[in-house]
Protein backbone atom coordinates (compact mmCIF):
# COMPACT_ATOMS: atom_id res chain seq x y z
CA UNK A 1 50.38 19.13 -30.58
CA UNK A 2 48.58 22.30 -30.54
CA UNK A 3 47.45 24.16 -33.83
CA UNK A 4 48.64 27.80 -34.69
CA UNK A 5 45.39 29.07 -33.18
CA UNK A 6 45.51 28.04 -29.99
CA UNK A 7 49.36 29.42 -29.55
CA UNK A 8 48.05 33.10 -31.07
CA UNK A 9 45.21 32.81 -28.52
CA UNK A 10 47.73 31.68 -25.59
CA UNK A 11 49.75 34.43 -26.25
CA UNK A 12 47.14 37.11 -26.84
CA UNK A 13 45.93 36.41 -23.53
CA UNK A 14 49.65 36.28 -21.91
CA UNK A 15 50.55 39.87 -23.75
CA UNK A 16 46.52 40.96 -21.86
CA UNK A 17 47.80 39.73 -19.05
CA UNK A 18 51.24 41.74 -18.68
CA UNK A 19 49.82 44.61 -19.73
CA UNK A 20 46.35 44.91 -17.46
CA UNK A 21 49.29 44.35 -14.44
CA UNK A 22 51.38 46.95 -15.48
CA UNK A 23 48.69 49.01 -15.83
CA UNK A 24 47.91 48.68 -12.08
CA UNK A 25 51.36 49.17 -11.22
CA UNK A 26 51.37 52.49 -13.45
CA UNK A 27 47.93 53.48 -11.53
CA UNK A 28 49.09 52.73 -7.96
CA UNK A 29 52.97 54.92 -8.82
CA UNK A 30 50.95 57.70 -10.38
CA UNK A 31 48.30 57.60 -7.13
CA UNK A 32 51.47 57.41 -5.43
CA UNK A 33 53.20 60.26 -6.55
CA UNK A 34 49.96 62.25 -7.07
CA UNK A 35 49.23 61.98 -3.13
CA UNK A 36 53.22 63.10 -2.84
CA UNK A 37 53.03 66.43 -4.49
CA UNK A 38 49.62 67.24 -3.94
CA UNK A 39 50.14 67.16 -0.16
CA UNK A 40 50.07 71.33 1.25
CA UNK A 41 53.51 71.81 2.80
CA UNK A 42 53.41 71.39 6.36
CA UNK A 43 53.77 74.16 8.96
CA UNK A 44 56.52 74.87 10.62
CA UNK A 45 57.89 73.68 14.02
CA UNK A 46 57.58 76.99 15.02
CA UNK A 47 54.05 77.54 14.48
CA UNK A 48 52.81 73.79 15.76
CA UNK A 49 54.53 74.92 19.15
CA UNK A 50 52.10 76.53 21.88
CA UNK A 51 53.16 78.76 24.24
CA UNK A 52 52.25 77.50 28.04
CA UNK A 53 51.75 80.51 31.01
CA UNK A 54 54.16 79.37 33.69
CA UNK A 55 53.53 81.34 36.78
CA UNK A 56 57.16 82.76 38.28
CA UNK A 57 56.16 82.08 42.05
CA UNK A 58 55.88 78.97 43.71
CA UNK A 59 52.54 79.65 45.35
CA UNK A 60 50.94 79.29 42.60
CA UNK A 61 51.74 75.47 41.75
CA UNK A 62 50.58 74.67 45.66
CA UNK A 63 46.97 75.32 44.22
CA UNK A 64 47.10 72.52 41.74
CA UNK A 65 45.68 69.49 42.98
CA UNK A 66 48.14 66.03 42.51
CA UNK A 67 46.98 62.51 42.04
CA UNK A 68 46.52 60.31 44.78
CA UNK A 69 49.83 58.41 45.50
CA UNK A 70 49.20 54.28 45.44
CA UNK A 71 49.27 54.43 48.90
CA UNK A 72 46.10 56.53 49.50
CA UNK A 73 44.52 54.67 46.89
CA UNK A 74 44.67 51.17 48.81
CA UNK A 75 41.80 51.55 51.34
CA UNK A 76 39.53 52.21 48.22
CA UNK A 77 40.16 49.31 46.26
CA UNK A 78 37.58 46.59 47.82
CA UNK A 79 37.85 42.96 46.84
CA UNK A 80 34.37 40.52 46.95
CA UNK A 81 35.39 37.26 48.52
CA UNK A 82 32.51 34.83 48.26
């Protein structure tokens, strides 16, 4: 049977123990909640939208150059047979 020493120093150590883990729990909810409010709002829809120049006639899409269709792209694609 253990002595009245030993049990003190058991459960000094257990009570250490509980309270170094809720220590890191109270560090990483405080981190937590610091990063939450500390964060600048964020902008608004409105000014994360960009405005694109669309021209009104269709000439001016016939000037824009379109990938290759699959097609096309067959007489480049060379395979080394050894």
């Amino acid at each position: 049977m253990m002595d009245n020493s030993t049990i003190i120093i058991f459960y000094v150590l257990l009570v250490l123990l509980v309270l170094v883990g809720l220590l890191v729990e109270l560090r990483y909810f405080l981190s937590h909640l610091w990063q939450k409010f500390s964060k600048s709002p964020e902008p608004e829809l409105e000014e994360m939208c960009v405005e694109l120049e669309v021209p009104d006639d269709e000439s001016a899409w016939s000037n824009t150059a379109l990938p290759p269709s699959p097609v096309d792209l067959v007489p480049m694609i060379y395979f080394e047979i050894e």
